[in-house]
Protein backbone atom coordinates (compact mmCIF):
# COMPACT_ATOMS: atom_id res chain seq x y z
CA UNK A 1 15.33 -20.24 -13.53
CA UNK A 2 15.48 -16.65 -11.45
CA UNK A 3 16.23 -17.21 -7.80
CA UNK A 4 13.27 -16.75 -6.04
CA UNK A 5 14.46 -14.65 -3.09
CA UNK A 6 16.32 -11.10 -4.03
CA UNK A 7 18.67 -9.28 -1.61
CA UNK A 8 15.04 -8.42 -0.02
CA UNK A 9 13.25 -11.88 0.29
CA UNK A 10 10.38 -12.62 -2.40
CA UNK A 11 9.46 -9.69 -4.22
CA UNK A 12 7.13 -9.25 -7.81
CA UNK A 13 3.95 -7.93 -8.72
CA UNK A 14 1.27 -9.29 -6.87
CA UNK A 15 -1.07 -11.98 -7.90
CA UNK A 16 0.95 -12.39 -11.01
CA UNK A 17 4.51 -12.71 -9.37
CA UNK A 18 3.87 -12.98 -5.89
CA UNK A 19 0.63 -15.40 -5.76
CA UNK A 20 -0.90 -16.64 -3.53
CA UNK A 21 0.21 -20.48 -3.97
CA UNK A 22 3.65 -18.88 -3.65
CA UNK A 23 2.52 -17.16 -0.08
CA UNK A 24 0.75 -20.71 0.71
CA UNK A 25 3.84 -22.44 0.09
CA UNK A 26 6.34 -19.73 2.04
CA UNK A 27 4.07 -20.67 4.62
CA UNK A 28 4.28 -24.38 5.23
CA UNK A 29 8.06 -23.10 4.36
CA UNK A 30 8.34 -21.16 7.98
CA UNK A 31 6.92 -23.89 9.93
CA UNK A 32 9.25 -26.53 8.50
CA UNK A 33 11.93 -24.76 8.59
CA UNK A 34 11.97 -21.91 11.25
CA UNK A 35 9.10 -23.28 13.97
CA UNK A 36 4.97 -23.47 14.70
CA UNK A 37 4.74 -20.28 15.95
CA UNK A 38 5.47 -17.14 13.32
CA UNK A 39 4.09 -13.75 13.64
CA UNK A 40 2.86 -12.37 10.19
CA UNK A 41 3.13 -7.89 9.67
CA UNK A 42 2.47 -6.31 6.30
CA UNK A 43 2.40 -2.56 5.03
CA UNK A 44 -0.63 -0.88 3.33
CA UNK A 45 -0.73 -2.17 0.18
CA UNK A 46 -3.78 -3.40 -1.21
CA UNK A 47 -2.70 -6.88 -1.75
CA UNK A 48 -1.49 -7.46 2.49
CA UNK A 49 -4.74 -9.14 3.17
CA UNK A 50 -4.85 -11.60 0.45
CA UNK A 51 -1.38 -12.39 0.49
CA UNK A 52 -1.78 -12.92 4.57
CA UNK A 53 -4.35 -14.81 4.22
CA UNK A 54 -2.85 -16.86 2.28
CA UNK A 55 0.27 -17.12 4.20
CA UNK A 56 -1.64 -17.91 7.50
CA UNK A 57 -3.15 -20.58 5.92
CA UNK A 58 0.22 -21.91 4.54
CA UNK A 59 1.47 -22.09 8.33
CA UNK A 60 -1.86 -23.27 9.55
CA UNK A 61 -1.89 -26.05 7.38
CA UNK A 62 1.55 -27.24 8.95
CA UNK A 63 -0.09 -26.92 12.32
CA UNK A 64 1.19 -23.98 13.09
CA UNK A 65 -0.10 -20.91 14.84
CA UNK A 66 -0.19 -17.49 13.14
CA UNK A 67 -0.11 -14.35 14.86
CA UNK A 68 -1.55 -11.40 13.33
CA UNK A 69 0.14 -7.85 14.04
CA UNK A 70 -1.97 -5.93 11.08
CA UNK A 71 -0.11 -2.80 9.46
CA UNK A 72 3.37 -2.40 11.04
CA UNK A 73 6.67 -1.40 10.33
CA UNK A 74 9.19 -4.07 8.89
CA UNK A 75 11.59 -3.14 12.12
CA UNK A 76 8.15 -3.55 14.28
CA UNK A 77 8.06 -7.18 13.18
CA UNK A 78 11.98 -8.01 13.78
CA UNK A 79 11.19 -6.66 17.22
CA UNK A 80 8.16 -8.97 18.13
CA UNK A 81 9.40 -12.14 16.71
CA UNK A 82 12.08 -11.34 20.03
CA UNK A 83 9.67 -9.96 22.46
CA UNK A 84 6.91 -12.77 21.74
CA UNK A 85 9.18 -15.45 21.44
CA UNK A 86 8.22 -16.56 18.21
CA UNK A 87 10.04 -19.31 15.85
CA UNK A 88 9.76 -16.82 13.25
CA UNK A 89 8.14 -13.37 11.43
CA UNK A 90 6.99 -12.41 7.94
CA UNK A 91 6.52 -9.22 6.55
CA UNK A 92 4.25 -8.76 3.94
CA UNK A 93 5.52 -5.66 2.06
CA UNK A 94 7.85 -4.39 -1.17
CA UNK A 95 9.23 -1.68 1.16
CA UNK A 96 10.00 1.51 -1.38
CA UNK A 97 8.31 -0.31 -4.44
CA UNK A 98 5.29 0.82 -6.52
CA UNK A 99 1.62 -0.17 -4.88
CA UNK A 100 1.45 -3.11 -7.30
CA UNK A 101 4.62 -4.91 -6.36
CA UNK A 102 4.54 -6.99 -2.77
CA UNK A 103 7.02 -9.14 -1.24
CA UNK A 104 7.30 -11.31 1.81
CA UNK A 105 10.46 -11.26 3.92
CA UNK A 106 11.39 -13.63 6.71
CA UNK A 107 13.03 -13.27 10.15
CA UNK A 108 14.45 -16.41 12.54
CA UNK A 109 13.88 -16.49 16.07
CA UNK A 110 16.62 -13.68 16.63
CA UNK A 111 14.71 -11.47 14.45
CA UNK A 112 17.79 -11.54 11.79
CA UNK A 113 16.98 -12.01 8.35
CA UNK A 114 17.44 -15.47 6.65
CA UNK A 115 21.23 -16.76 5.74
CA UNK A 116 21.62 -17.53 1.84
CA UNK A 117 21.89 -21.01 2.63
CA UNK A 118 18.68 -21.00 4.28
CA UNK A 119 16.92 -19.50 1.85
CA UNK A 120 17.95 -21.83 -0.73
CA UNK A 121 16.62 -24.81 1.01
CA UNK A 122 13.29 -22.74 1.39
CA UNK A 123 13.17 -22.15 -2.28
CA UNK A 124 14.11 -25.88 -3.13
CA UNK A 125 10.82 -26.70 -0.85
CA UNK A 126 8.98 -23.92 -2.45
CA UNK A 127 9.47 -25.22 -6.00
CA UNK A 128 8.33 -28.86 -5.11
CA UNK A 129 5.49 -27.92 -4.52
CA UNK A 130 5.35 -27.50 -0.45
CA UNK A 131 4.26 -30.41 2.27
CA UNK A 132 2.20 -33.05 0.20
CA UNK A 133 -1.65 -33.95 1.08
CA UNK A 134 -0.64 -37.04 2.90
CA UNK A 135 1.55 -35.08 5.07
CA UNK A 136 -0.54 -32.54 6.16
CA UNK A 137 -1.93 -32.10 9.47
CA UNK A 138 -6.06 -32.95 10.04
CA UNK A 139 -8.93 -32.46 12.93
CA UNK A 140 -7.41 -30.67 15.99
CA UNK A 141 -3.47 -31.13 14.72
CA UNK A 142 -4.39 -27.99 12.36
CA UNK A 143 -2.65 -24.27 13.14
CA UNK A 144 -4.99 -20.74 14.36
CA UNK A 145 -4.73 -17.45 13.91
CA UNK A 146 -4.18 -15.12 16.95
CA UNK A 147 -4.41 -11.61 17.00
CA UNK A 148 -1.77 -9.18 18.30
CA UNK A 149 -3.71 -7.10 19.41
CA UNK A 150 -1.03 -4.27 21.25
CA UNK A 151 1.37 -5.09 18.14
CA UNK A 152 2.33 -1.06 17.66
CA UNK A 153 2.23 -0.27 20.87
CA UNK A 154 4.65 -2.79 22.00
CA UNK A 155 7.17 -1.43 19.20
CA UNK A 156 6.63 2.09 19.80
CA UNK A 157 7.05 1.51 23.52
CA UNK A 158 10.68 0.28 22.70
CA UNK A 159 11.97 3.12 20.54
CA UNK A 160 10.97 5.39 22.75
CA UNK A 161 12.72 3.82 26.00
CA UNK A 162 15.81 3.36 23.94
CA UNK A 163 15.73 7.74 23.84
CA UNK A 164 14.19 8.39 26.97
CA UNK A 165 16.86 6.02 28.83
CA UNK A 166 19.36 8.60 27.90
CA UNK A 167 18.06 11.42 29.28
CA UNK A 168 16.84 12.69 25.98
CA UNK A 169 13.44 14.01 24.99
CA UNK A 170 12.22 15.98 22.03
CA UNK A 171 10.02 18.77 23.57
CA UNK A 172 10.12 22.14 21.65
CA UNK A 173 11.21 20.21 18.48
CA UNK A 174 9.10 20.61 15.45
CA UNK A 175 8.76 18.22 13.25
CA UNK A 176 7.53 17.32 9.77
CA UNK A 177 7.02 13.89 9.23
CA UNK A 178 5.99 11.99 5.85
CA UNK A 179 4.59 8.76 6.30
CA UNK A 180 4.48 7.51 2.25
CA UNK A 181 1.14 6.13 2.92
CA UNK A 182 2.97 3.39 4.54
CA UNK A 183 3.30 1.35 7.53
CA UNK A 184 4.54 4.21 9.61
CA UNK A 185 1.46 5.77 9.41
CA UNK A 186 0.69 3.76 11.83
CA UNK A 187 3.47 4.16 14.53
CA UNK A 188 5.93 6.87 13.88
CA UNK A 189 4.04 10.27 14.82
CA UNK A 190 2.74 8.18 17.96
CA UNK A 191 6.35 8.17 19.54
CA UNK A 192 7.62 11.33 18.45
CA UNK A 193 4.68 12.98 20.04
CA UNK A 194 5.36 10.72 23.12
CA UNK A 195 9.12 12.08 22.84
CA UNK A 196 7.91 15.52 23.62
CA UNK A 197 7.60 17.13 19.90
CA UNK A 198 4.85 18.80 17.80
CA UNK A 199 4.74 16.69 14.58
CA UNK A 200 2.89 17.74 11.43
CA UNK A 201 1.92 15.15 9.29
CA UNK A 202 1.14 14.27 5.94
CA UNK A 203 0.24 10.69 4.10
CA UNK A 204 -0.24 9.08 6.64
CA UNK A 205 -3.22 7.73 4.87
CA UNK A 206 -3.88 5.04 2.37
CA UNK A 207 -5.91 3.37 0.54
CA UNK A 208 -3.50 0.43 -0.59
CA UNK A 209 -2.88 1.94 -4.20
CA UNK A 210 -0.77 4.92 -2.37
CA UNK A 211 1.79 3.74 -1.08
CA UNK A 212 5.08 5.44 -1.89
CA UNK A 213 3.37 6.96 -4.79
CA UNK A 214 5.26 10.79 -5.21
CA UNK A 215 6.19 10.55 -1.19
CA UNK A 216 8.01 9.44 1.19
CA UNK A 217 11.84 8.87 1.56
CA UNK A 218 12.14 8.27 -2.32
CA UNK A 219 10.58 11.69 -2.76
CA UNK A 220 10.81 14.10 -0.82
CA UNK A 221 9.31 17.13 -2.77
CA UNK A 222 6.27 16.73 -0.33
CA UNK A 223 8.16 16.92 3.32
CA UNK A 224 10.23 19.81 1.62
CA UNK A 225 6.89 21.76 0.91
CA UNK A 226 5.37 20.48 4.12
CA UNK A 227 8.79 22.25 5.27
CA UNK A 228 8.35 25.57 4.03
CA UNK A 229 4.56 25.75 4.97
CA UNK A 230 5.01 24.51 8.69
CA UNK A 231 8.59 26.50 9.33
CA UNK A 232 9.59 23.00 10.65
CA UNK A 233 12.78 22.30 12.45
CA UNK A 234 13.57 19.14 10.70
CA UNK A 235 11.59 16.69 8.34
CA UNK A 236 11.51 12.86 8.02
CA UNK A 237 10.35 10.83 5.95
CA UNK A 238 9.78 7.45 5.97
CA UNK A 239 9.55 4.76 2.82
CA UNK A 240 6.66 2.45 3.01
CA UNK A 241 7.69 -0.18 5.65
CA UNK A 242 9.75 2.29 7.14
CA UNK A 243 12.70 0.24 7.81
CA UNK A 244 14.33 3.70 5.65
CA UNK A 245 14.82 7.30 6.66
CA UNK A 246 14.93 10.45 4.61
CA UNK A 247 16.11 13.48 7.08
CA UNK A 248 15.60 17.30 5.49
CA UNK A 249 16.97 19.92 7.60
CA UNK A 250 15.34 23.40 8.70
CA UNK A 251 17.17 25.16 5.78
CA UNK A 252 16.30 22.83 3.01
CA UNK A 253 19.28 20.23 3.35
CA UNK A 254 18.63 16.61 2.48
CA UNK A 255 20.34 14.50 5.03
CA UNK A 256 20.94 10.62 3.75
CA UNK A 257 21.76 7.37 5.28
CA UNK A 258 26.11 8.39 4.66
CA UNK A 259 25.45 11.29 7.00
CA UNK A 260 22.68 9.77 9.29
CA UNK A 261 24.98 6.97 9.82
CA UNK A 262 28.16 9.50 10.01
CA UNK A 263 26.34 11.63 12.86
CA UNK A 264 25.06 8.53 15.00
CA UNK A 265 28.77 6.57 14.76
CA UNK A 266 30.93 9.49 16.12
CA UNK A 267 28.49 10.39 18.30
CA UNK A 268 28.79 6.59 19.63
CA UNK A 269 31.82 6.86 19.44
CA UNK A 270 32.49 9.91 22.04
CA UNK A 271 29.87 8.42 24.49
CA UNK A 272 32.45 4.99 24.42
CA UNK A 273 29.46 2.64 22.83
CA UNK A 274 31.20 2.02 19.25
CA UNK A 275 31.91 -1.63 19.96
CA UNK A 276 35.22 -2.08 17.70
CA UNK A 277 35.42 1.35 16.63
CA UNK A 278 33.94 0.58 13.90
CA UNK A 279 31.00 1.16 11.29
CA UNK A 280 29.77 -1.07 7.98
CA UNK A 281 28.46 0.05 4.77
CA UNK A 282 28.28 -0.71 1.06
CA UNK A 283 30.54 0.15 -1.97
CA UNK A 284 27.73 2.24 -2.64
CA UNK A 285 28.55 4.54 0.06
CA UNK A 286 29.84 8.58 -0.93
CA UNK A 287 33.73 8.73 -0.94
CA UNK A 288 32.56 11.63 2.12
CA UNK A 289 31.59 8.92 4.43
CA UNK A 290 34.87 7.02 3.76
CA UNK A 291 36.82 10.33 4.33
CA UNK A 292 34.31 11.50 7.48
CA UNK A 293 35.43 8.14 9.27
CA UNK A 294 38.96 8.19 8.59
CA UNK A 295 39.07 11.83 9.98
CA UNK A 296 36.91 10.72 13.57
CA UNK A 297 39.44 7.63 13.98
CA UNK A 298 36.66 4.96 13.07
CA UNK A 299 37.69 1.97 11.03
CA UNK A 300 34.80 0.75 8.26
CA UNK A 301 34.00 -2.10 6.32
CA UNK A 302 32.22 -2.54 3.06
CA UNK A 303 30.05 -4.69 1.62
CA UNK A 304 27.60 -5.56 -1.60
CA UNK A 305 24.69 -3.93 -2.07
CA UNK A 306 22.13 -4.55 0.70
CA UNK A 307 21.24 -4.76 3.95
CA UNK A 308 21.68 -8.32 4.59
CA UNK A 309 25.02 -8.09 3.61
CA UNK A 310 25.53 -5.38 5.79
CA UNK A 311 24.03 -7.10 8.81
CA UNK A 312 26.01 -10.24 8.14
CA UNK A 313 29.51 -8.24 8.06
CA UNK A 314 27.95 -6.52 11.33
CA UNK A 315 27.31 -9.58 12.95
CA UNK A 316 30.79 -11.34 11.76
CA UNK A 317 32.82 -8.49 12.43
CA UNK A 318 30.71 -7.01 16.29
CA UNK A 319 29.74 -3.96 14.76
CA UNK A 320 26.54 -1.87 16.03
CA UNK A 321 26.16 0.15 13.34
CA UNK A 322 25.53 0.03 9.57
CA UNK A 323 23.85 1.12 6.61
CA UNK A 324 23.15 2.27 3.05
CA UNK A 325 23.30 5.95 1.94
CA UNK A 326 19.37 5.01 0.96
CA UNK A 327 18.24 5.66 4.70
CA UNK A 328 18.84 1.98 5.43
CA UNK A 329 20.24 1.70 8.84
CA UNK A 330 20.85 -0.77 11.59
CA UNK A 331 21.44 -0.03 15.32
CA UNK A 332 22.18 -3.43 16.19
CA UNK A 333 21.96 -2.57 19.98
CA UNK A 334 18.30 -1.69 19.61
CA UNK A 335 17.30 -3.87 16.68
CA UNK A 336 18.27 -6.54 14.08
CA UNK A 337 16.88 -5.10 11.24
CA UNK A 338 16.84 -1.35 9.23
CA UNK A 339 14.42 1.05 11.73
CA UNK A 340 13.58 4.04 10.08
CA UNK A 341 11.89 5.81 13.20
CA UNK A 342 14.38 4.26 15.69
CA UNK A 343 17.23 5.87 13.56
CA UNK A 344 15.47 9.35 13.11
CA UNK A 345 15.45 9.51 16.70
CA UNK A 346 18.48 8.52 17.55
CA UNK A 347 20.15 11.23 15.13
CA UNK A 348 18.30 14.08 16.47
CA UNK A 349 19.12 12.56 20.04
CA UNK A 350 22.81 12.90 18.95
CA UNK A 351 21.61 16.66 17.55
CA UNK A 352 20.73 17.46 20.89
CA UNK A 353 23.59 16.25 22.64
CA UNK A 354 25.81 17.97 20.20
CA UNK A 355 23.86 21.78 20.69
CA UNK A 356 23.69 21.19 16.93
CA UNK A 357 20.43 21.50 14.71
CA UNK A 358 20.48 18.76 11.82
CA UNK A 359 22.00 20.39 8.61
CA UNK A 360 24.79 21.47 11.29
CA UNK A 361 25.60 18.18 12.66
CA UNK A 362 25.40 16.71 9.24
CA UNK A 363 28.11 18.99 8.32
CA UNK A 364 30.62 16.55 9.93
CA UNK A 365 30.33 14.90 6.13
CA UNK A 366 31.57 16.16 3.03
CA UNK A 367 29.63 15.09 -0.07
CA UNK A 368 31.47 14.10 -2.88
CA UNK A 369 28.97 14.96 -6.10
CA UNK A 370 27.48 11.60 -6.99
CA UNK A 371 25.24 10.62 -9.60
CA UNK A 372 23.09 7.52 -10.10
CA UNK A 373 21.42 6.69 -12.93
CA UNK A 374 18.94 3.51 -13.49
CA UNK A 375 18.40 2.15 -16.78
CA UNK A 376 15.56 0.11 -17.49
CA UNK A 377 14.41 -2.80 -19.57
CA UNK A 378 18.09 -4.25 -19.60
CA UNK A 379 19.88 -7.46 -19.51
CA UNK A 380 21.00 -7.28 -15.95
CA UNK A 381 23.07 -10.63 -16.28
CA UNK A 382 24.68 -9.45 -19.07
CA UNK A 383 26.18 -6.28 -17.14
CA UNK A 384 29.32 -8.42 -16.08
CA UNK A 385 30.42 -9.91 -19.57
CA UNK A 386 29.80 -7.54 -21.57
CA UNK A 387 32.85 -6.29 -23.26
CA UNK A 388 31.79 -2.98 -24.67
CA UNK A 389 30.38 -2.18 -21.20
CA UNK A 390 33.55 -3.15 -19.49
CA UNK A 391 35.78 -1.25 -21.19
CA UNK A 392 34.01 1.75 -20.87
CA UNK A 393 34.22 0.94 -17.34
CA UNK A 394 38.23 0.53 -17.70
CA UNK A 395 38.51 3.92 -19.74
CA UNK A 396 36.25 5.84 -16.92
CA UNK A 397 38.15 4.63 -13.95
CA UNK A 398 41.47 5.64 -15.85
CA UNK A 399 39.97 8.96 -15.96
CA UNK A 400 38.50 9.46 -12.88
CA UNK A 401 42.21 8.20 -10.81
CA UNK A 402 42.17 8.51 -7.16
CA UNK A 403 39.69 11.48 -7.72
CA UNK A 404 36.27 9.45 -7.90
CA UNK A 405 34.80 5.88 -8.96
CA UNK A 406 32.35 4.23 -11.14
CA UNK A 407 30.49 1.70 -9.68
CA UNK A 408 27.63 -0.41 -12.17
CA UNK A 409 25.46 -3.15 -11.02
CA UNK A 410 22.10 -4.96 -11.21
CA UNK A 411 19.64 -4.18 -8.72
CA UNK A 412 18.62 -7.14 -6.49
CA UNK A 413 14.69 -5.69 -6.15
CA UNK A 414 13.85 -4.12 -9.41
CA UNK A 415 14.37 -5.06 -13.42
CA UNK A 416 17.08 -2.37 -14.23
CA UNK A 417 21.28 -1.65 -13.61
CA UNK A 418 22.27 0.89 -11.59
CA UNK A 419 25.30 2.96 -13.27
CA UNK A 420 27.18 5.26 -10.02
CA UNK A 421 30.02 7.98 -10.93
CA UNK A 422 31.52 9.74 -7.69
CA UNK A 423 33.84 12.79 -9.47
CA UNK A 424 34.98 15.61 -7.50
CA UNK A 425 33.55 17.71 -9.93
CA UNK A 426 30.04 17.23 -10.49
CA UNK A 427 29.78 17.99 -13.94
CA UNK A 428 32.45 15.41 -15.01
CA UNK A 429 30.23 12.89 -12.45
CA UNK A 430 27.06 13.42 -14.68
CA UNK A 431 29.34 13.24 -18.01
CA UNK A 432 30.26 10.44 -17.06
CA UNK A 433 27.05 8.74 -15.61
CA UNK A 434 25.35 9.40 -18.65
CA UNK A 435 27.93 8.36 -21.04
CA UNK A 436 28.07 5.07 -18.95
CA UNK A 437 24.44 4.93 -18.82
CA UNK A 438 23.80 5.00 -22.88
CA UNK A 439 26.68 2.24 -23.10
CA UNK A 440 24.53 -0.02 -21.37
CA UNK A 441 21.40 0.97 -22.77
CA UNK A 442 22.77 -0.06 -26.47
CA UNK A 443 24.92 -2.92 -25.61
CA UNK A 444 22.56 -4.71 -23.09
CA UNK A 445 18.79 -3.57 -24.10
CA UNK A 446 16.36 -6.14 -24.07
């Protein structure tokens, strides 16, 4: 049987996937095992409400009280479960997925995502079947529901202390911001017009069956048209929980989580605030990044593929900074959890202090070309056995030497493998991507 938590907590299609017996269940599951009092946030998508009310109830039914924050960032929620002094949160939301996909991630008390260990006792309680009838809670031992009423304000209040309390402010910037129909439509033009800048919008609608859907930090061909229409200064874009950030600068430059997290660590760094000197990422990371640290002094450590793995090396190791080259990245002085709008401001904060616009400052990084390919409908188990597929592993690291990398694995939120070739010439990179790419597609098809 599939583990039911990915690197992401519990993520499928809802109603068919994710049901709502599931959410019931993952309710009871944060009362027993995190505390009475959890605050629930979701994104957009069309299936938040049932799958919160469903929650609610689970945690209700355990005697627990739910508190209701509506449409908010992931990164919002991490934030309240501190500030409210809760046992635990939940977000409701498949962050960059499709509209039909949901998921429900957990934070303890600290506002940290859930331990592996954890988890798997959570799953274990999930699968036999939750708290029995006879266990349950009756007359006035049964949970509420409370509204949070100020739940947005609360969390753009904090971003936008953590910029003004450094003397920094955003007036005269213009700025193009795509909210993917997401949760940030909610919250991110709010404090960047509170930061001082003009912002011009778009998606920051929905109707639940938008979300992410052509926009947003997994496509930006919107924000760069928004771009050229507005003469904007900079761009970002958000994915739909926004715990992700897409930069684009003035002259058409896309600007990833590698540079984002490049820019933001030296410029720690220089103001004496990188605790250890040092900054975590994934083996996913561009060779540039690697090379960009190396040449400011800064040590870094890398992990597997996702942001709880990144946190956890952050955590073990004192680091306040990580990330992933998607636009995943964690200022653990400000937050516990990815923060799409805290980072986008935090960046152009260390723009400003720098005199430099954003495609200049994110010059401090050299790409190396880099191509990614997914392949679908594949036997993602079978990526590490395979012998065919290993060897032509072998044979492209033998070609590639000290020059580049190939890098293949399953991904832990979606049914495909993810086949990586870093070359310092880009054409050998997509050669070799796409020879790699039919080699699995052959040997491991479904």
């Amino acid at each position: 049987m599939a583990r039911l938590f990915g690197t992401d907590g519990v993520r499928g299609i809802a109603n068919t996937e994710l049901t709502c017996g599931m959410a019931f269940k993952l309710g009871q599951a944060a009362v027993v095992f995190l505390g009475k009092t959890i605050v629930i946030g979701k994104d957009t998508r069309l299936s938040g409400d049932m799958l919160e009310s469903a929650l609610a109830s689970g945690i209700m039914s355990m005697g627990g009280t739910a508190l209701l924050a509506g449409i908010i960032p992931t990164p919002g929620i991490a934030f309240l479960t501190r500030e409210l002094r809760c046992d635990g949160g939940v977000v409701i939301s498949a962050s960059h997925n499709p509209p039909a996909y949901n998921g429900i991630k957990l934070f303890n008390a600290q506002g940290f995502k859930l331990v592996d260990a954890l988890e798997d006792e959570i799953e274990s309680f999930v699968e036999a079947g939750g708290t029995q009838i006879q266990d349950l809670p009756s007359g006035d031992a049964v949970g509420v529901i409370v509204p949070v009423e100020n739940a947005g304000e609360l969390y753009i209040d904090q971003v936008v202390q953590s910029v003004t309390s450094q003397g920094i402010r955003f007036d005269g910037l213009h700025i193009a911001l795509d909210t993917a129909h997401g949760a940030a439509s909610t919250t991110s033009e709010a404090a960047l017009v509170r930061l001082g800048a003009k912002v011009t919008v778009i998606n920051d609608d929905f109707t639940g069956t938008d979300i992410n859907v052509d926009c947003g930090s997994t496509n930006l061909k919107q924000l760069h048209s928004l771009m050229a229409k507005t003469g904007a200064d900079v761009g970002i874009a958000h994915d739909g929980d926004a715990d992700r950030v897409m930069i684009i600068g003035a002259n058409g430059k896309e600007i990833d989580g590698d540079m984002l997290e490049t820019v933001c660590a030296i410029d720690l760094k220089e103001r004496g605030k990188l605790a250890g000197n040092l900054a975590v990422s994934t083996v996913m990371c561009n060779l540039g990044f690697v090379h960009a640290m190396k040449n400011a002094g800064i040590e870094i450590v890398q992990t597997q593929v996702g942001d709880r793995y990144v946190l956890e090396a952050m955590v073990e190791k004192g680091a306040v900074i990580g990330g992933e080259q998607s636009g995943h990245l964690i200022l653990l002085d400000h937050n516990t959890t990815g923060d799409g709008l805290l980072v986008a401001c935090h960046f152009l904060a260390a723009c400003k202090r720098m005199g430099k616009t954003a495609e200049e400052a994110a010059k401090i990084m050299t790409c190396v070309p880099q191509v990614l390919i997914n392949v679908k409908d594949v036997d993602k188990a079978a990526v590490a056995t395979n012998e065919k597929v290993l060897a032509a592993i072998s044979a492209a690291n033998e070609e590639l030497g000290e020059n580049g990398r190939v890098l293949i694995r399953p991904s832990g939120t979606e049914p495909l493998i993810r086949v990586m070739v870093e070359a310092l010439d880009s054409d050998a990179a997509l050669r070799i991507a796409e020879q790699l790419a039919g080699i699995v597609k052959i040997e491991l098809s479904l």
